[in-house]
PDB file of N, CA and C in Angstrom:
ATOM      1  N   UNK A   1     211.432 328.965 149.843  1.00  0.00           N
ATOM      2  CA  UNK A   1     210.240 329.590 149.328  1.00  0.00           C
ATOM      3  C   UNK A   1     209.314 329.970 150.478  1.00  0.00           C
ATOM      4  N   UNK A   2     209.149 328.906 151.547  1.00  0.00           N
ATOM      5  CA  UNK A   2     208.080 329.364 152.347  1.00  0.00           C
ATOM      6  C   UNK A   2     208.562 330.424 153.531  1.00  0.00           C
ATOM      7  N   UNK A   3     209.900 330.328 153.257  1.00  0.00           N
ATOM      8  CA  UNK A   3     210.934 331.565 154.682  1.00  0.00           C
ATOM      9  C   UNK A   3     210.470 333.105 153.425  1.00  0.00           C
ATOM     10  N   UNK A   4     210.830 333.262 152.368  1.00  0.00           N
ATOM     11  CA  UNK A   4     210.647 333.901 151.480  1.00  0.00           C
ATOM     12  C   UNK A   4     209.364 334.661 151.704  1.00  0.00           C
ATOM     13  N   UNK A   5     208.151 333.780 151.831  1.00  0.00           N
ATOM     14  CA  UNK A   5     206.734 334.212 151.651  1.00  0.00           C
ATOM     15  C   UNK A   5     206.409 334.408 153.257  1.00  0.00           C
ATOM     16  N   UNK A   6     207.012 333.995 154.266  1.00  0.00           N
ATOM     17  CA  UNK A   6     206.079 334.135 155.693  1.00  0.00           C
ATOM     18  C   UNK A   6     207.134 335.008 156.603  1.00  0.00           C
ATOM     19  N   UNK A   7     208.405 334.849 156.043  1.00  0.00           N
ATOM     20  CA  UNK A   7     209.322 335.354 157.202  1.00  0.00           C
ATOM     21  C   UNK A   7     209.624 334.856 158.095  1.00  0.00           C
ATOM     22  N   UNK A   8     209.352 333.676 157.895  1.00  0.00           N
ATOM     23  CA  UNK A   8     210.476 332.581 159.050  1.00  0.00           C
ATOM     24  C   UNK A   8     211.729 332.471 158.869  1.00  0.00           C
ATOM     25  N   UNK A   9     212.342 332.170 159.780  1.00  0.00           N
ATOM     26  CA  UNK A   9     213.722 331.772 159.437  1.00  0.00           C
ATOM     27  C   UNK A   9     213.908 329.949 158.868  1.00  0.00           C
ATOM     28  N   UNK A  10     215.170 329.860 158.162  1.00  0.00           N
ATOM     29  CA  UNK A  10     214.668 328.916 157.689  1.00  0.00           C
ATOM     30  C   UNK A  10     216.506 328.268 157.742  1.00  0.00           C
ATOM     31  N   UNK A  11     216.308 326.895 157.506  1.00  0.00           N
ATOM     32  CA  UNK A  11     217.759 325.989 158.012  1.00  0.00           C
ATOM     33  C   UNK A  11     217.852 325.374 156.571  1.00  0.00           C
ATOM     34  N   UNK A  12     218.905 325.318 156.207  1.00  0.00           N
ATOM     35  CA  UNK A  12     218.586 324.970 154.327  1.00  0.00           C
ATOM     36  C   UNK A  12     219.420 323.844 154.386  1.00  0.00           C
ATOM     37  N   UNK A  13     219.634 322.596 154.101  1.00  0.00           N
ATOM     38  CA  UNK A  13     220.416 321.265 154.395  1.00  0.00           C
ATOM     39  C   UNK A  13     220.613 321.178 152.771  1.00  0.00           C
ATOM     40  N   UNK A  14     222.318 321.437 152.221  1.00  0.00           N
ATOM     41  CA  UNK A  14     222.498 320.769 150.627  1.00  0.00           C
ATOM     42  C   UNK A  14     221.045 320.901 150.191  1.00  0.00           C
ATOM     43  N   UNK A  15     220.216 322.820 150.134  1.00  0.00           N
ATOM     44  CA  UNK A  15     219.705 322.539 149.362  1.00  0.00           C
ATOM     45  C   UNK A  15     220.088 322.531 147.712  1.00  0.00           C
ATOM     46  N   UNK A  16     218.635 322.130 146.977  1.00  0.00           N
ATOM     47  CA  UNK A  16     218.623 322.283 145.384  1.00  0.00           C
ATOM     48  C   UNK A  16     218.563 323.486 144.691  1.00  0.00           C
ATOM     49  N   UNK A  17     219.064 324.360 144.203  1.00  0.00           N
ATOM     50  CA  UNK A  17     219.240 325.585 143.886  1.00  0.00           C
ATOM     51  C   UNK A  17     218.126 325.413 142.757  1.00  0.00           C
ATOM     52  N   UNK A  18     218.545 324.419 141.676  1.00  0.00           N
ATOM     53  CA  UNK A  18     217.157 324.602 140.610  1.00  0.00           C
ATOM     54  C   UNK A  18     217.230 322.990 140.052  1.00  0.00           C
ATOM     55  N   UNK A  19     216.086 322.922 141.129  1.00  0.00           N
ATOM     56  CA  UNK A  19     216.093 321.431 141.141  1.00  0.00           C
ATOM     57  C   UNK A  19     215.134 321.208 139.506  1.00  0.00           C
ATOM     58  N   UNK A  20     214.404 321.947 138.763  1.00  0.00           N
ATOM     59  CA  UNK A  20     214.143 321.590 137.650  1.00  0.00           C
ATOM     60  C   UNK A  20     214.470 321.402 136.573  1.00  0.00           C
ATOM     61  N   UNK A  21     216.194 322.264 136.451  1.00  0.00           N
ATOM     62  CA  UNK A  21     216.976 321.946 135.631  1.00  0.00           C
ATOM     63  C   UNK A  21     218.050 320.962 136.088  1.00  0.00           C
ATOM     64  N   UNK A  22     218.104 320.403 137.305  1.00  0.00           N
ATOM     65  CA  UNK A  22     218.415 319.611 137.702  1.00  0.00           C
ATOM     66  C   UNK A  22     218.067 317.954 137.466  1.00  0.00           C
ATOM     67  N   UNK A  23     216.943 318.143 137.115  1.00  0.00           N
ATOM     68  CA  UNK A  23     216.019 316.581 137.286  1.00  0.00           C
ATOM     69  C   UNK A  23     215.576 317.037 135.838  1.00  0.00           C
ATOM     70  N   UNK A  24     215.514 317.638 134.477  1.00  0.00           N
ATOM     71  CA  UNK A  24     215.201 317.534 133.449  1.00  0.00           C
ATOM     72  C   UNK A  24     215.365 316.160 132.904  1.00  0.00           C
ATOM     73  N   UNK A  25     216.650 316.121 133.096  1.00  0.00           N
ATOM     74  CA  UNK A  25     217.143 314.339 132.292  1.00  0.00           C
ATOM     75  C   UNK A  25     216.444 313.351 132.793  1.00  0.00           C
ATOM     76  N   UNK A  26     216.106 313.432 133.868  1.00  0.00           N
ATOM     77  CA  UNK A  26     215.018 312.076 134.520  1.00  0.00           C
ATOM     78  C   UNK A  26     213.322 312.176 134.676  1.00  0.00           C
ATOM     79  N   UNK A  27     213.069 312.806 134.044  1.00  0.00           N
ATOM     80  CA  UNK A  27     211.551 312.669 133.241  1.00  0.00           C
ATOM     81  C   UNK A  27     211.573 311.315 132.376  1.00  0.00           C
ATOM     82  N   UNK A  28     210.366 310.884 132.868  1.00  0.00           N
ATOM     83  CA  UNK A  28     209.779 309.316 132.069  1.00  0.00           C
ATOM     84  C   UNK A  28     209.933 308.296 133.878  1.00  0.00           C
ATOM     85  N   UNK A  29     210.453 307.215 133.747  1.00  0.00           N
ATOM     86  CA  UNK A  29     210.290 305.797 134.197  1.00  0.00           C
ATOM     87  C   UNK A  29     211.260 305.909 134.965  1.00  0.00           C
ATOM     88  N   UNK A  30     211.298 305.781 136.526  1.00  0.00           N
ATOM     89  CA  UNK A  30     212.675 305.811 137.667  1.00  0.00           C
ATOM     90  C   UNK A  30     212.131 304.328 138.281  1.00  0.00           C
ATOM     91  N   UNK A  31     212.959 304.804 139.464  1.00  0.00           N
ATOM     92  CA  UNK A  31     212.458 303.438 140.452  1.00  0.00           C
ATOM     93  C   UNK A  31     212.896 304.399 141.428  1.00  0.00           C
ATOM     94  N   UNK A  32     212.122 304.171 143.140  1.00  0.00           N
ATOM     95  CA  UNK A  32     212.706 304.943 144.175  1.00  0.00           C
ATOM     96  C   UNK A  32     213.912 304.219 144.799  1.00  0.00           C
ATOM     97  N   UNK A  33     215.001 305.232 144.952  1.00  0.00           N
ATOM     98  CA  UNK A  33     216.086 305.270 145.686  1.00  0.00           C
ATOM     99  C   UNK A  33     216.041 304.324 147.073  1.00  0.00           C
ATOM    100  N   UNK A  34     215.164 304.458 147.476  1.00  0.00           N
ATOM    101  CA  UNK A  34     215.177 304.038 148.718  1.00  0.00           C
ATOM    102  C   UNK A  34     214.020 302.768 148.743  1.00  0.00           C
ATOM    103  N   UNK A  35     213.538 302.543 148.273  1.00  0.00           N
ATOM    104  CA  UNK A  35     212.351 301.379 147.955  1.00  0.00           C
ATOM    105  C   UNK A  35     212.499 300.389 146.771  1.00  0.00           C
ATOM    106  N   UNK A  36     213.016 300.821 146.497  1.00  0.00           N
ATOM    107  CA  UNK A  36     212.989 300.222 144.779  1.00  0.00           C
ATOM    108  C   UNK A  36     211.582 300.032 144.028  1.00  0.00           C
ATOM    109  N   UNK A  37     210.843 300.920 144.757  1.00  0.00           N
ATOM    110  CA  UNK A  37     209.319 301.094 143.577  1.00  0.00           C
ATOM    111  C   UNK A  37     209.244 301.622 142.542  1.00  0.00           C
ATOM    112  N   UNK A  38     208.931 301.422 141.119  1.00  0.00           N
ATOM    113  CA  UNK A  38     209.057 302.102 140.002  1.00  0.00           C
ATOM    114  C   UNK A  38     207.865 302.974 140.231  1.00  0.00           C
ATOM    115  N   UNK A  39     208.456 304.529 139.205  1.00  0.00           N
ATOM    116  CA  UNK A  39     207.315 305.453 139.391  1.00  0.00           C
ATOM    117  C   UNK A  39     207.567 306.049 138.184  1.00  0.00           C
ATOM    118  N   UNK A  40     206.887 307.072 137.807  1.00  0.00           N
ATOM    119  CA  UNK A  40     207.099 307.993 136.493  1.00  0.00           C
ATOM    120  C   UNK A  40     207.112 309.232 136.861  1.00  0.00           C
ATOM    121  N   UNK A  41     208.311 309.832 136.668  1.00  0.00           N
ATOM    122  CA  UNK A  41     208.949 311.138 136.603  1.00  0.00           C
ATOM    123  C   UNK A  41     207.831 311.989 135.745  1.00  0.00           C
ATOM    124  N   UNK A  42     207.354 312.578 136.148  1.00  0.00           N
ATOM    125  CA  UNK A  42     206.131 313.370 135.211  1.00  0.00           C
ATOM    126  C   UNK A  42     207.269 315.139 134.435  1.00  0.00           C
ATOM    127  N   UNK A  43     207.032 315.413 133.609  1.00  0.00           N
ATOM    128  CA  UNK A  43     207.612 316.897 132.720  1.00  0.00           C
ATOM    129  C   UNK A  43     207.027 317.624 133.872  1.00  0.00           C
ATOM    130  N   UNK A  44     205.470 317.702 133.799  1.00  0.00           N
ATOM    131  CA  UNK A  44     204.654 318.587 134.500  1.00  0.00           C
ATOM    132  C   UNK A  44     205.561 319.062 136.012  1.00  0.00           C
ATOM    133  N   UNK A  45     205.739 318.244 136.179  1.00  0.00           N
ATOM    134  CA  UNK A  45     206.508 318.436 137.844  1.00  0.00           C
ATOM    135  C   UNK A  45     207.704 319.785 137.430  1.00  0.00           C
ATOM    136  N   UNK A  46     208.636 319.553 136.581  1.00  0.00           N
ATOM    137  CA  UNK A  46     209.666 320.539 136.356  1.00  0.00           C
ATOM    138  C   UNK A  46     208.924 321.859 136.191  1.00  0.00           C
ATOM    139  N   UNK A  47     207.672 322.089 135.661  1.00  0.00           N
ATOM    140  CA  UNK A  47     207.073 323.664 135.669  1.00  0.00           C
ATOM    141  C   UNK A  47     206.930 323.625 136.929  1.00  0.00           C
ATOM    142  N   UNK A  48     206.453 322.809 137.795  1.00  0.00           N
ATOM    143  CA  UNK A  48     205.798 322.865 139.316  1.00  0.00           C
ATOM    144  C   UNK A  48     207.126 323.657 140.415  1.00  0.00           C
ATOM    145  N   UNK A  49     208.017 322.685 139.821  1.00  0.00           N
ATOM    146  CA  UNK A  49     209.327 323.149 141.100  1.00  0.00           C
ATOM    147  C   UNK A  49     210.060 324.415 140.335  1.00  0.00           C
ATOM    148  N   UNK A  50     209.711 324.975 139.021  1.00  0.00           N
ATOM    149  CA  UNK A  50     210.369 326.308 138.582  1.00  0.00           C
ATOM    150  C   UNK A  50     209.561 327.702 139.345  1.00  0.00           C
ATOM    151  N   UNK A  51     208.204 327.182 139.903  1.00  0.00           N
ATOM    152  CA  UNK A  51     207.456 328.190 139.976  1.00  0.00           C
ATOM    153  C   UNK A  51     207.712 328.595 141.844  1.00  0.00           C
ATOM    154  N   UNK A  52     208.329 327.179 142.802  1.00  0.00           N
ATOM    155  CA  UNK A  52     208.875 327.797 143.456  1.00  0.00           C
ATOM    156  C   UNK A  52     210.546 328.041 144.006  1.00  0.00           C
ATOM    157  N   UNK A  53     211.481 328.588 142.505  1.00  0.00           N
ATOM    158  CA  UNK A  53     212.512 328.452 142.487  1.00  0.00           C
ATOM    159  C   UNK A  53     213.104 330.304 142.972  1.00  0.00           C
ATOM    160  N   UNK A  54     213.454 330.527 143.772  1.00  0.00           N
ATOM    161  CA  UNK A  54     213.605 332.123 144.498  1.00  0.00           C
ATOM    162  C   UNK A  54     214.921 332.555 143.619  1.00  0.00           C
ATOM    163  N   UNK A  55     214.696 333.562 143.128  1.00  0.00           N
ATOM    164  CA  UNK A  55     215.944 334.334 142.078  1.00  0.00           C
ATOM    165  C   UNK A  55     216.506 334.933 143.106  1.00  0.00           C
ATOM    166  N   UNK A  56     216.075 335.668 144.535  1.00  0.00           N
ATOM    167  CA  UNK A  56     217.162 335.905 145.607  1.00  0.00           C
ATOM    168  C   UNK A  56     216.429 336.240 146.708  1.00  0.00           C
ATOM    169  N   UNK A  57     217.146 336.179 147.444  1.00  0.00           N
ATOM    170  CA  UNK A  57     216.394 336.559 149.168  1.00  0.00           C
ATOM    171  C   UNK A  57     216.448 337.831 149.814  1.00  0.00           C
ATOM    172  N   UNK A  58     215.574 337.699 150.693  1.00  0.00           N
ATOM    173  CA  UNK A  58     215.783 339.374 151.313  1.00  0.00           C
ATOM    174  C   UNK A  58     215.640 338.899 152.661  1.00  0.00           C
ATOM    175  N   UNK A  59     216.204 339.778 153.550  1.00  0.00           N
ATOM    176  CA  UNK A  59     216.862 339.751 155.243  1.00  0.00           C
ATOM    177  C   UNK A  59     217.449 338.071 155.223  1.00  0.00           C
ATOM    178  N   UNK A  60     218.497 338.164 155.066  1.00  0.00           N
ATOM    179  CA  UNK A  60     219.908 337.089 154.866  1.00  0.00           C
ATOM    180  C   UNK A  60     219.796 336.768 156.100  1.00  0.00           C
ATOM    181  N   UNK A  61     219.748 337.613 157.179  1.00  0.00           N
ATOM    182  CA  UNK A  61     219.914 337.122 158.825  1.00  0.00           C
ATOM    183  C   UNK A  61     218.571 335.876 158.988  1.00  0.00           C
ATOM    184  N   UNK A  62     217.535 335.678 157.981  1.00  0.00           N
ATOM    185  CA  UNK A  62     216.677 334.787 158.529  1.00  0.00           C
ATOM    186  C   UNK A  62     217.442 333.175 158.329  1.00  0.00           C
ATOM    187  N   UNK A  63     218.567 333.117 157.429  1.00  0.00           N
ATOM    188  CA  UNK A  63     218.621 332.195 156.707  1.00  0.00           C
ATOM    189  C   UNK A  63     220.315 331.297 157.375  1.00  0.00           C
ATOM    190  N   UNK A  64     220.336 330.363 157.297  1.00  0.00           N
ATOM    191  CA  UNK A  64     221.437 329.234 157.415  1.00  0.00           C
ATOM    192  C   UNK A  64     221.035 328.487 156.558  1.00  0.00           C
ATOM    193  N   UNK A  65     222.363 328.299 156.066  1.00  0.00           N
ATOM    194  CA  UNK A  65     222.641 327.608 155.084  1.00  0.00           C
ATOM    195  C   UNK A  65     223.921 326.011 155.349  1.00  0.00           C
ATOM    196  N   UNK A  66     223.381 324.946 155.391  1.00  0.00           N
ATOM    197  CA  UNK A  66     224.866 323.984 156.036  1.00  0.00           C
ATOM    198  C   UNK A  66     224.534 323.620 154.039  1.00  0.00           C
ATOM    199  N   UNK A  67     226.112 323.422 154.117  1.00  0.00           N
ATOM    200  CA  UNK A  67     226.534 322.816 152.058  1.00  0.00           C
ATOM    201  C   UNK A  67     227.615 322.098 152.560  1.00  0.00           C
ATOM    202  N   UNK A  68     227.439 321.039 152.096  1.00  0.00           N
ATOM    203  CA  UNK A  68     228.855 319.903 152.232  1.00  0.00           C
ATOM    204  C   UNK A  68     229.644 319.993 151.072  1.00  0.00           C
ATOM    205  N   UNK A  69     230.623 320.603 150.912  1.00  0.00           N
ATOM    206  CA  UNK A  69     231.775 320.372 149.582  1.00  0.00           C
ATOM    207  C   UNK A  69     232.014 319.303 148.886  1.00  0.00           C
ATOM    208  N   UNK A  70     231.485 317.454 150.109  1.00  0.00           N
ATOM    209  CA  UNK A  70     231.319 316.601 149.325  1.00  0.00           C
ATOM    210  C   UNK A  70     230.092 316.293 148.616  1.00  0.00           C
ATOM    211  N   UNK A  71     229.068 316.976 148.692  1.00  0.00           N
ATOM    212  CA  UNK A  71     227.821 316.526 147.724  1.00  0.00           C
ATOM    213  C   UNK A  71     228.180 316.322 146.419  1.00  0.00           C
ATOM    214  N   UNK A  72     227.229 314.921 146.314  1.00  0.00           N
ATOM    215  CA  UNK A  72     227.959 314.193 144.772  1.00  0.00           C
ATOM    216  C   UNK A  72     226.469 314.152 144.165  1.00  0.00           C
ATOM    217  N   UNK A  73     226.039 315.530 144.083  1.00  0.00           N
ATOM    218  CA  UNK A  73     224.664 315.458 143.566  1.00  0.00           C
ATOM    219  C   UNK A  73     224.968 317.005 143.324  1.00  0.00           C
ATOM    220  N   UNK A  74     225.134 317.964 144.118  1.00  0.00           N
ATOM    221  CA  UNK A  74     224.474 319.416 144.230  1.00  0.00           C
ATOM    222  C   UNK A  74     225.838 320.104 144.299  1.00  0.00           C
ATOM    223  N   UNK A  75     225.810 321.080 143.573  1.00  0.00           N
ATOM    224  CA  UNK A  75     227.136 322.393 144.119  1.00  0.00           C
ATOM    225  C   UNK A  75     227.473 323.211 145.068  1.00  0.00           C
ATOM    226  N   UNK A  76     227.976 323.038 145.928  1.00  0.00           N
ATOM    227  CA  UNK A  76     228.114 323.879 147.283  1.00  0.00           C
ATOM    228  C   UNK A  76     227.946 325.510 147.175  1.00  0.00           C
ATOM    229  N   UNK A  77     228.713 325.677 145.635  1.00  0.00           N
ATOM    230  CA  UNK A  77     229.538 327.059 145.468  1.00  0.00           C
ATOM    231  C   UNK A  77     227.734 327.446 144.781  1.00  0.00           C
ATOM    232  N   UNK A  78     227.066 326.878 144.104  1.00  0.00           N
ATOM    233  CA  UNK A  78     225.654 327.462 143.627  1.00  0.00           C
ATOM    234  C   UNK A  78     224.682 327.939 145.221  1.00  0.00           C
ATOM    235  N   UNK A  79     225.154 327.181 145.996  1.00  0.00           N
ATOM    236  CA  UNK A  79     223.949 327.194 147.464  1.00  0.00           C
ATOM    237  C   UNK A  79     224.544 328.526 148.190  1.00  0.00           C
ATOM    238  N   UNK A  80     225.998 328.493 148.007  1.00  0.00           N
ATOM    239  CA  UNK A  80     226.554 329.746 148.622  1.00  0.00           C
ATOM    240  C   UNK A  80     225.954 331.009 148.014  1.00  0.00           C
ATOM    241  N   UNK A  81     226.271 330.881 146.744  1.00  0.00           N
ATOM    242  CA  UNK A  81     226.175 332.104 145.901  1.00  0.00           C
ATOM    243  C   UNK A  81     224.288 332.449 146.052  1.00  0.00           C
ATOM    244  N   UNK A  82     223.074 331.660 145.711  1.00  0.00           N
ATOM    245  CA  UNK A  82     222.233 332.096 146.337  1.00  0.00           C
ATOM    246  C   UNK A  82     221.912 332.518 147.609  1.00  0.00           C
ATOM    247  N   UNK A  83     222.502 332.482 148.676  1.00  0.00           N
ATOM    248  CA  UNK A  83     222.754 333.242 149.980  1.00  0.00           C
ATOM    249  C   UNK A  83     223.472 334.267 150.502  1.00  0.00           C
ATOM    250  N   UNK A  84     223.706 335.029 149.762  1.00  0.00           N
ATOM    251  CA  UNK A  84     224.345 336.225 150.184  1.00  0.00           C
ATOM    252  C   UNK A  84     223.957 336.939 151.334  1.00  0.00           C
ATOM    253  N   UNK A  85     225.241 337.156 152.221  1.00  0.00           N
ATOM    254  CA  UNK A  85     224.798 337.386 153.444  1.00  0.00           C
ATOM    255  C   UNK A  85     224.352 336.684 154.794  1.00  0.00           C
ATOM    256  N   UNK A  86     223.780 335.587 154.106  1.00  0.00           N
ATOM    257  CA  UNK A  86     223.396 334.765 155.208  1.00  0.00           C
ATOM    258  C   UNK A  86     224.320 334.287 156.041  1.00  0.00           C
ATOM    259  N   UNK A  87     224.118 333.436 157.229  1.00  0.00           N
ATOM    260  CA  UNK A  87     225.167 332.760 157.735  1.00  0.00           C
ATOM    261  C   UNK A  87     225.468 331.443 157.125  1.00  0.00           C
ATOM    262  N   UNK A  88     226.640 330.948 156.759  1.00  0.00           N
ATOM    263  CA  UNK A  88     226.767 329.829 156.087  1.00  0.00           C
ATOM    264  C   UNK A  88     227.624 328.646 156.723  1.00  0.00           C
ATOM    265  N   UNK A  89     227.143 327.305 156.639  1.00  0.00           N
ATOM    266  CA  UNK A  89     228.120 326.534 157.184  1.00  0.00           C
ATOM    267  C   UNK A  89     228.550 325.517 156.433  1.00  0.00           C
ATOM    268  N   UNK A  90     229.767 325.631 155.428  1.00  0.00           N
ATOM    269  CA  UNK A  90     230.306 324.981 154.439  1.00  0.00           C
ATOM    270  C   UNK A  90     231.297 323.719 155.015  1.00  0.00           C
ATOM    271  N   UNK A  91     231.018 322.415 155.327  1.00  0.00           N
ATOM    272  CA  UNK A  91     231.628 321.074 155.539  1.00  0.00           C
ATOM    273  C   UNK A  91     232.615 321.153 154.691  1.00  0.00           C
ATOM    274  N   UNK A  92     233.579 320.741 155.231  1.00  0.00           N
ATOM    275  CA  UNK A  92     234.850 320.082 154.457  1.00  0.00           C
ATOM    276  C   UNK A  92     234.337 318.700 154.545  1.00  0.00           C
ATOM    277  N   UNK A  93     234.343 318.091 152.809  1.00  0.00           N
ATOM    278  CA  UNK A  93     233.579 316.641 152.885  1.00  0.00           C
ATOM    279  C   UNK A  93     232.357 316.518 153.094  1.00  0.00           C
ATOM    280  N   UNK A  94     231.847 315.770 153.764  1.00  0.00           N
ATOM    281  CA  UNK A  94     230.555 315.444 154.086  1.00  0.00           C
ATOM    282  C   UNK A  94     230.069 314.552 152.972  1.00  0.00           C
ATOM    283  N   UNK A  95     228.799 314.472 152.780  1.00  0.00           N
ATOM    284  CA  UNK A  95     228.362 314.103 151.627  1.00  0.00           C
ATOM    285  C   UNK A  95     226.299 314.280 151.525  1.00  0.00           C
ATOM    286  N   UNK A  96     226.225 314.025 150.384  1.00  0.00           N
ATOM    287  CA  UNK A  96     224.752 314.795 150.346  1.00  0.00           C
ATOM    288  C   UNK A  96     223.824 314.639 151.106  1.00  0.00           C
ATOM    289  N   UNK A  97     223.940 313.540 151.629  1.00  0.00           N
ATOM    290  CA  UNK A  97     222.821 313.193 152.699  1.00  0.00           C
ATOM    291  C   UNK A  97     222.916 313.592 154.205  1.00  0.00           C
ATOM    292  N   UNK A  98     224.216 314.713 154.256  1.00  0.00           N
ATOM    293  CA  UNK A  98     225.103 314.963 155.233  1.00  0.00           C
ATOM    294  C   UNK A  98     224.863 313.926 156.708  1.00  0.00           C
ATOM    295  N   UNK A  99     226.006 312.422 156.232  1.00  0.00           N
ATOM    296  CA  UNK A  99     225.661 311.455 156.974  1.00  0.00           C
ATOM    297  C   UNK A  99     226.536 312.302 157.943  1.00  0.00           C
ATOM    298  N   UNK A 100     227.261 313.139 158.812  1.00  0.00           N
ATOM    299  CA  UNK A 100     227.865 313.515 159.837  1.00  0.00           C
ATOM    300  C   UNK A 100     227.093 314.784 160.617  1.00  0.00           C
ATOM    301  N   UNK A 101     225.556 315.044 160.278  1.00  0.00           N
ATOM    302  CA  UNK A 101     224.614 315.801 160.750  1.00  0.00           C
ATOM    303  C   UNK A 101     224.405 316.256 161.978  1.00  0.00           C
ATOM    304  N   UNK A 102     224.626 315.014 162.923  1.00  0.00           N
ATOM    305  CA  UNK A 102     224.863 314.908 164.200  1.00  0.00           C
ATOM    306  C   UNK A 102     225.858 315.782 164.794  1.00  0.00           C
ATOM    307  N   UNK A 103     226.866 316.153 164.090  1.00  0.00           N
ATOM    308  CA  UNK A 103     228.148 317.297 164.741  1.00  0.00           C
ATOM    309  C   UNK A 103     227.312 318.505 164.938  1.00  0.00           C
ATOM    310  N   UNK A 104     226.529 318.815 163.676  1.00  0.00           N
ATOM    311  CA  UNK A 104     225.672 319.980 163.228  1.00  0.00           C
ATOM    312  C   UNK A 104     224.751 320.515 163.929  1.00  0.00           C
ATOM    313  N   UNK A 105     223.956 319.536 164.449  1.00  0.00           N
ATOM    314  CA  UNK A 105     222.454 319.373 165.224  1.00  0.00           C
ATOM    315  C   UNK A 105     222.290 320.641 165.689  1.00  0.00           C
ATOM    316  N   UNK A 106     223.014 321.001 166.908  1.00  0.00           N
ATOM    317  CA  UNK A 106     223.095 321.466 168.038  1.00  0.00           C
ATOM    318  C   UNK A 106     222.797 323.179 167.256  1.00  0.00           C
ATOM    319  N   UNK A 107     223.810 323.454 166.588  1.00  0.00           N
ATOM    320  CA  UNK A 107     223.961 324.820 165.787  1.00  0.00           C
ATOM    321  C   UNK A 107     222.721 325.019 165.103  1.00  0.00           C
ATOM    322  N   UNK A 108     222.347 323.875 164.257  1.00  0.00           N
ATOM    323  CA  UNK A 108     221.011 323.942 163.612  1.00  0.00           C
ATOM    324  C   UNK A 108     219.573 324.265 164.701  1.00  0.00           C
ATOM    325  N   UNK A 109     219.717 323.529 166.013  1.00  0.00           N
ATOM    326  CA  UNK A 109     218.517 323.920 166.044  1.00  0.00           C
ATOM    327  C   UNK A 109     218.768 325.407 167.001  1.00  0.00           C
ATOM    328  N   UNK A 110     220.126 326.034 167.354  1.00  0.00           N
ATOM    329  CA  UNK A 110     219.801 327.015 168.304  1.00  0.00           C
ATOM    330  C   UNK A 110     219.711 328.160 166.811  1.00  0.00           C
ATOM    331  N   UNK A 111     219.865 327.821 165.744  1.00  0.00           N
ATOM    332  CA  UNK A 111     219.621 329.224 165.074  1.00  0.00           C
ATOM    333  C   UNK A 111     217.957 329.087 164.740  1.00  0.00           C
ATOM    334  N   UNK A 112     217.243 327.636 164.756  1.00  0.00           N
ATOM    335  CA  UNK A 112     216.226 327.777 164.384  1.00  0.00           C
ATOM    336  C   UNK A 112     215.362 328.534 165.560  1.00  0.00           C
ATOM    337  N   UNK A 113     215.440 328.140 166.654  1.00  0.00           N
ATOM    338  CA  UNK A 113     215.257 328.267 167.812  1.00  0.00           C
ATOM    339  C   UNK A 113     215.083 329.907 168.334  1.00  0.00           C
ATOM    340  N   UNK A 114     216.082 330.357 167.877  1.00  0.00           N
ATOM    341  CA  UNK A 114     216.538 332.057 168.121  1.00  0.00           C
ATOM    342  C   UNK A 114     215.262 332.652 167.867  1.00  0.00           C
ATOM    343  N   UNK A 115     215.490 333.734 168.785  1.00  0.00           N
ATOM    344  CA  UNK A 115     214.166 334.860 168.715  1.00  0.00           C
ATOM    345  C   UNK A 115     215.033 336.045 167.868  1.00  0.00           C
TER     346      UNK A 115
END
């Protein structure tokens, strides 16, 4: 959204294509993943993240895209298909949190980097 609105280039890691129909089912009472603090999933939030959900992009050259084929959360083939054009870097395996990032680094930051 914000490469969209300013024209930056932008590095997209297993993103969420539509993270509001994504997270519908978990509205009400969670606990965090990583803390174990309980919190409440608010509805309101799903209008919040629809409003910055991009139906498609324009100048593809701003954009990289890394999608791990193993994400056990997100669809590789949905992250592709919103990027048309772009450069893409599709993992064999991996997994969502792309714990093997470190191979990646280097590529990630010389495209961010690029003039």
């Amino acid at each position: 959204w914000v490469a969209q609105q300013t024209g930056c280039r932008a590095v997209l890691l297993n993103p969420a294509m539509h993270p509001a129909r994504d997270l519908a089912g978990h509205v009400g009472p969670q606990t965090g993943y990583h803390d174990g603090v309980p919190f409440v999933f608010e509805a309101a939030w799903l209008g919040q993240l629809r409003r910055y959900e991009i139906t498609a992009i324009t100048r593809p050259v701003r954009y990289l895209l890394v999608a791990a084929r193993g994400d056990e959360l997100l669809d590789w083939r949905e992250m592709v298909a919103a990027f048309p054009g772009a450069r893409h870097r599709v993992l064999d395996g991996s997994d969502h949190g792309l714990s093997d990032f470190a191979e990646y680094l280097e590529e990630v930051l010389a495209f961010a980097t690029a003039s």
